[in-house]
Protein backbone atom coordinates (compact mmCIF):
# COMPACT_ATOMS: atom_id res chain seq x y z
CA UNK A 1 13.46 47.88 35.95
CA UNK A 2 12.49 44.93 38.38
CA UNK A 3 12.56 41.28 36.32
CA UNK A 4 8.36 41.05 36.89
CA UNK A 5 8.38 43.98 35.01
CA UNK A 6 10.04 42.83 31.58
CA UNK A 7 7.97 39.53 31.82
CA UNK A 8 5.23 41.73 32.04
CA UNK A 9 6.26 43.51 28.99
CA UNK A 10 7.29 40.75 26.95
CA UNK A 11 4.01 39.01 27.62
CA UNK A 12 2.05 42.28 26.69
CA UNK A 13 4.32 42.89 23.31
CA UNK A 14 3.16 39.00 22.25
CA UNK A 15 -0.21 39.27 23.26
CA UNK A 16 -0.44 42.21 20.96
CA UNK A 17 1.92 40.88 18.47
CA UNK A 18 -0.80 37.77 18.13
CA UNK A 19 -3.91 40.26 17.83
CA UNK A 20 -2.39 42.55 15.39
CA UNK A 21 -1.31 39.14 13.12
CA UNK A 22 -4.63 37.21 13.78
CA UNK A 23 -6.81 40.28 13.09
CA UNK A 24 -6.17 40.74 9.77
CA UNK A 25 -7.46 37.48 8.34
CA UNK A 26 -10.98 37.13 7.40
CA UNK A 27 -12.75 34.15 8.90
CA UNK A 28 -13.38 32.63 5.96
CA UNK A 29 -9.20 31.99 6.02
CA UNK A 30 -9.00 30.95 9.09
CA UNK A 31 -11.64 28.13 8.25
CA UNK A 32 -9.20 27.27 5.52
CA UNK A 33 -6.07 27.46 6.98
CA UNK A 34 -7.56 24.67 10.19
CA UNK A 35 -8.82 22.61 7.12
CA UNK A 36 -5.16 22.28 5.81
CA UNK A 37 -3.99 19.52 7.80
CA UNK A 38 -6.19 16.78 6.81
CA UNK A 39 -4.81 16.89 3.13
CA UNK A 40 -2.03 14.30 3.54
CA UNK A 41 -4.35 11.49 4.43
CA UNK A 42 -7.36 10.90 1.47
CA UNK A 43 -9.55 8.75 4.01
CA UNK A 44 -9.45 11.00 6.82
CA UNK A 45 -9.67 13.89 4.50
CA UNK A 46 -12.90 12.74 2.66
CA UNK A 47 -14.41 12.11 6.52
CA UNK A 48 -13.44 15.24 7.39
CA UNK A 49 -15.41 16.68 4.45
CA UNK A 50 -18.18 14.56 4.91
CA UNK A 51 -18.41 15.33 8.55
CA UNK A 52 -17.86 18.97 8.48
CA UNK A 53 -19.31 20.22 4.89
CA UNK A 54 -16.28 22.06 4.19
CA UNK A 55 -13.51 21.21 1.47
CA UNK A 56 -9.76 19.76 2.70
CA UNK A 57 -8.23 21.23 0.10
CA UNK A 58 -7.43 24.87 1.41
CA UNK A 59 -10.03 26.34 -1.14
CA UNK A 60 -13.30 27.94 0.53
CA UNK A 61 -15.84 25.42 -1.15
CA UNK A 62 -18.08 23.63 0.04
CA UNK A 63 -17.49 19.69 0.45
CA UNK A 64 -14.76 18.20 -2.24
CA UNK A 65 -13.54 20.92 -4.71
CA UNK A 66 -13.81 20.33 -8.06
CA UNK A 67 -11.48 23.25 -8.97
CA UNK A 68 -14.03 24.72 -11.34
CA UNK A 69 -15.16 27.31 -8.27
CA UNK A 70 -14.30 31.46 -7.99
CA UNK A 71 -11.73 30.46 -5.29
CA UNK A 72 -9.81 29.21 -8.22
CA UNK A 73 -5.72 30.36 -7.62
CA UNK A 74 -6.71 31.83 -4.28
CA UNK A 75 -3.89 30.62 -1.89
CA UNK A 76 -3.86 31.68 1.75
CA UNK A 77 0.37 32.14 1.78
């Protein structure tokens, strides 16, 4: 089998590999799990929330969560 070949393969097998992992998750995750990053720093998180209406903490609320929503103990891993 020619060497184009296998880096055609292995490119195929990832592509698919990516789909098959990214498929499964609801939206509503990913919008949590791109949120995740701006924990660490409290200013930039609270602009964040400000900014985009949507909570820094990983939980699906909207703006700062309080804890008291029905997300409570959901954790995306």
């Amino acid at each position: 089998m020619p060497a184009e070949a296998w880096g055609i393969l292995a490119l195929l097998l990832f592509y698919l590999g990516v789909q098959i992992s990214l498929g499964r998750t609801t939206q509503r995750e990913l919008d949590e799990a791109t949120m995740l990053p701006f924990v660490d720093d409290p200013e930039v998180a609270r602009r964040v929330e400000r900014d985009t209406g949507r909570s820094t903490s990983g939980c699906a609320c909207p703006g700062a969560c309080d804890g008291r929503c029905e997300h409570l103990g959901e954790r995306l891993l």
